[in-house]
Protein backbone atom coordinates (compact mmCIF):
# COMPACT_ATOMS: atom_id res chain seq x y z
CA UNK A 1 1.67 -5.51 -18.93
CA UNK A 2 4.87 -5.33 -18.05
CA UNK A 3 6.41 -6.45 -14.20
CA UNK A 4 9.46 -5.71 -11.94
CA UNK A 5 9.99 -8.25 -8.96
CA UNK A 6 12.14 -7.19 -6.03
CA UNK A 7 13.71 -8.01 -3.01
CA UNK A 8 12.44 -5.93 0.33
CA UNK A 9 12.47 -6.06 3.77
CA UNK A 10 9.19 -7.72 3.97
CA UNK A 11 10.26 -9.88 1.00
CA UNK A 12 9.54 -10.45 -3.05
CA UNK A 13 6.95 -7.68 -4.50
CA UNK A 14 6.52 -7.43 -7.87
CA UNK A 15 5.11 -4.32 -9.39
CA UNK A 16 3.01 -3.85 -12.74
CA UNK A 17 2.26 -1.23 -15.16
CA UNK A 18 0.00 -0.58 -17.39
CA UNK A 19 0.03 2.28 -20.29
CA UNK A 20 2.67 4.23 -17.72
CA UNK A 21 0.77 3.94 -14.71
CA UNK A 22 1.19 1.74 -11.84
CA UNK A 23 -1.43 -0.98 -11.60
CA UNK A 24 -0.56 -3.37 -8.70
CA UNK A 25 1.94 -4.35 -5.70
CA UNK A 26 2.07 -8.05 -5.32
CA UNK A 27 3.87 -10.17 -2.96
CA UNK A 28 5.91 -12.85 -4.52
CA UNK A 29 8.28 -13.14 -6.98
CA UNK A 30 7.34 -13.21 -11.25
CA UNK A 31 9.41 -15.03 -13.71
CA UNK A 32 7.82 -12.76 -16.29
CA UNK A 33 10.05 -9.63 -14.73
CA UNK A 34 10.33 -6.78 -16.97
CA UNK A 35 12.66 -3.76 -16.57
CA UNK A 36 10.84 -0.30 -17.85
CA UNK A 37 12.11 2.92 -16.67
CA UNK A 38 8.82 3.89 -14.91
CA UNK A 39 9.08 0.45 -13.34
CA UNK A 40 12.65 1.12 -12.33
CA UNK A 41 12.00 4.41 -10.80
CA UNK A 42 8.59 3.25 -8.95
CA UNK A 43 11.48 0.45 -7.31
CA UNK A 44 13.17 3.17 -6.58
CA UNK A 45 11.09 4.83 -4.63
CA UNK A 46 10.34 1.60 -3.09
CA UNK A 47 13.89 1.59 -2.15
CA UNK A 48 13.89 4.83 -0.67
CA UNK A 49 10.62 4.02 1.55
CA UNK A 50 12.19 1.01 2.79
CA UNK A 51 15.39 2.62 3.43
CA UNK A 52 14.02 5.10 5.79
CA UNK A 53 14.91 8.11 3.49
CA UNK A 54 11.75 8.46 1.76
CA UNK A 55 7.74 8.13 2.74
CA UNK A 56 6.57 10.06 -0.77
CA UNK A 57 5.55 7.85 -3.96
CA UNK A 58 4.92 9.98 -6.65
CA UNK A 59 3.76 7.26 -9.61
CA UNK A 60 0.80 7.90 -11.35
CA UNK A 61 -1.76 5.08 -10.77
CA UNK A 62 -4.77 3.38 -12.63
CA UNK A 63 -7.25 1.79 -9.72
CA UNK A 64 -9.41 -1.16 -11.43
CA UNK A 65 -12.32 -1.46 -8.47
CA UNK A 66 -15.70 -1.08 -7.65
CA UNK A 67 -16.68 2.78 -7.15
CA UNK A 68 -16.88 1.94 -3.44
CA UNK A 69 -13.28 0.10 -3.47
CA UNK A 70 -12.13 3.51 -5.33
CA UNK A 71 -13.49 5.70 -2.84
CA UNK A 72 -11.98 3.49 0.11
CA UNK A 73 -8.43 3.40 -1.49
CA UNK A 74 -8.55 7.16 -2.59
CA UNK A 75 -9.35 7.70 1.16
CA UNK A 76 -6.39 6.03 2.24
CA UNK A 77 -4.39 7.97 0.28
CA UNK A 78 -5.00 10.78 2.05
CA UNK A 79 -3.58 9.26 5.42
CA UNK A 80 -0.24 10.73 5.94
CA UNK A 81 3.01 8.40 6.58
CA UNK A 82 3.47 7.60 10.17
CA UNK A 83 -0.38 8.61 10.79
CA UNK A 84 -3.06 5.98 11.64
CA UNK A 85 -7.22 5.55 10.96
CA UNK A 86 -9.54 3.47 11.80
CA UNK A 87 -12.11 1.33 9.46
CA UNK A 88 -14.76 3.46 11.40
CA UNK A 89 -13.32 7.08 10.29
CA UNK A 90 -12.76 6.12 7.30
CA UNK A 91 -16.37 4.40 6.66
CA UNK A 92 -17.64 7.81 8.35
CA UNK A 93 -15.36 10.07 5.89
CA UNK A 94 -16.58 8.26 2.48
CA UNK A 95 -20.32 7.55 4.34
CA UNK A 96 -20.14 3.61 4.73
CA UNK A 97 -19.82 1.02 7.50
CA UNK A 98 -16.40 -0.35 8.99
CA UNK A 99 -16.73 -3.91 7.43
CA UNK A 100 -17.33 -3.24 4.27
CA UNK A 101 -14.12 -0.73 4.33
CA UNK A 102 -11.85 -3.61 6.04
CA UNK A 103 -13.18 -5.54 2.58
CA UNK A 104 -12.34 -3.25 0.23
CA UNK A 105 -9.00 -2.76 2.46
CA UNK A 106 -8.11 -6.65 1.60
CA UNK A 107 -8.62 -5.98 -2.10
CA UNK A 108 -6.18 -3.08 -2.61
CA UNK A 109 -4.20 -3.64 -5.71
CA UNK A 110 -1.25 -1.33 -4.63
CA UNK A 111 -0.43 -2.40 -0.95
CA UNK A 112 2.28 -0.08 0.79
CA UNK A 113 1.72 2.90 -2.00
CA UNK A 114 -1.98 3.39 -0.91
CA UNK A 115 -1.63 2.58 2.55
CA UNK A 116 -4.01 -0.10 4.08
CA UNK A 117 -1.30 -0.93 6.50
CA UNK A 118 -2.42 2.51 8.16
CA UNK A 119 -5.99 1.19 8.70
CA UNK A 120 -6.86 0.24 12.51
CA UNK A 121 -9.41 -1.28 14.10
CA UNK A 122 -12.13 0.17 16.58
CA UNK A 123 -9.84 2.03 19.04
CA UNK A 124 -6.39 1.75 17.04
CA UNK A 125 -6.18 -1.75 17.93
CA UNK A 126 -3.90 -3.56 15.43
CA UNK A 127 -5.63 -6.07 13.19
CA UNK A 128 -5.12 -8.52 10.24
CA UNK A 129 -3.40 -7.41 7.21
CA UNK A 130 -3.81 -9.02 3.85
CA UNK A 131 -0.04 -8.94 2.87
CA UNK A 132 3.05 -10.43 3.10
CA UNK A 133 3.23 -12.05 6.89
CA UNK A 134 0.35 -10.39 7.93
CA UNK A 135 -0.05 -8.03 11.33
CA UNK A 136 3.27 -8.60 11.83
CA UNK A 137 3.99 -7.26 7.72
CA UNK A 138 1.49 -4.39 9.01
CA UNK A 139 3.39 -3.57 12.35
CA UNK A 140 6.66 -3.57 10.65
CA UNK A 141 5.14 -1.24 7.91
CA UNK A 142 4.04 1.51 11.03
CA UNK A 143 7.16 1.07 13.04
CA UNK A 144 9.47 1.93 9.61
CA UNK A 145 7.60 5.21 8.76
CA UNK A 146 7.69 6.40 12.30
CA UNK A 147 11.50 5.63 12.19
CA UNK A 148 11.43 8.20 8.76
CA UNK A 149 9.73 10.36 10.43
CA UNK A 150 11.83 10.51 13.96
CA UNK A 151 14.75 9.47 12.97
C-alpha cells in the first residue's frame, strides 16, 4: 500500500492507495511516504479543496466497512459541498437510527473526501468530530466550503 503525507490547513494527512483506488485519509504524518501519480493527483485535489478553488474529488475509492458503514458513507457522499445533514436524515434516508450513523460517522476511512464533517446533530447543532482538532477541525471544514462557494 503505498502513502503520501502532507501538510494542510488542518495539519499532516496522509493518504493511501490501494490497487489505484483511494483507501484512507489519516491525520498525522507517515515516514513510510510514497509518491504515486494517483497519490499525487488525489493531493492535488486536496490542494485545490483547501485552497478554496475546488470542492470536487474525483478519485476512485475502495470502502473496507460493514454494509451498514457503506451505506452511511455512500450517503454522505451525496451531501453537496457547503450543504449540511443531520444524523437523523441521514438514519431516515438509509432506514436506521441517529446513533448508530454518528458511529459509523467516527469510522470513516476517507475523512474530508466523504464528508462526515457535513453531519449535524438534532437541529444542525454542531457536534464532535473524529478528526484532526475536533469541532473546531469540523467548523473550519464548513466555513472553507462556504467561502468556495461565495467567494
Amino acid at each position: 500500500m503505498a502513502q503520501l503525507s502532507f501538510h494542510s490547513p488542518i495539519g499532516d494527512l496522509t493518504i493511501s492507495e490501494e490497487d489505484g483506488l483511494l483507501v484512507s485519509l489519516d491525520w498525522g504524518w507517515s515516514p513510510l511516504s510514497t509518491e504515486t501519480p494517483f497519490l499525487q493527483s488525489v493531493k492535488n485535489q486536496m490542494d485545490l479543496y483547501f485552497d478554496g478553488k475546488s470542492p470536487a474529488f474525483s478519485a476512485p475509492i475502495n470502502l473496507y466497512g460493514t454494509t451498514f458503514q457503506k451505506a452511511v458513507w455512500q450517503e454522505m457522499l451525496k451531501i453537496p459541498c457547503g450543504e449540511t445533514r443531520t444524523y437523523g436524515e441521514i438514519a431516515a434516508n438509509i432506514g436506521s437510527h441517529p446513533r448508530p450513523v454518528g458511529t459509523a460517522c467516527g469510522l470513516n476511512p476517507i475523512p474530508i473526501i466523504i464528508p462526515c464533517h457535513r453531519i449535524m446533530g438534532k437541529n444542525g447543532k454542531l457536534t464532535g468530530y473524529s478528526g484532526g482538532d475536533g469541532v473546531e477541525t469540523k467548523e473550519f471544514l464548513i466555513e472553507l466550503e462556504k467561502a468556495i462557494l461565495f467567494p
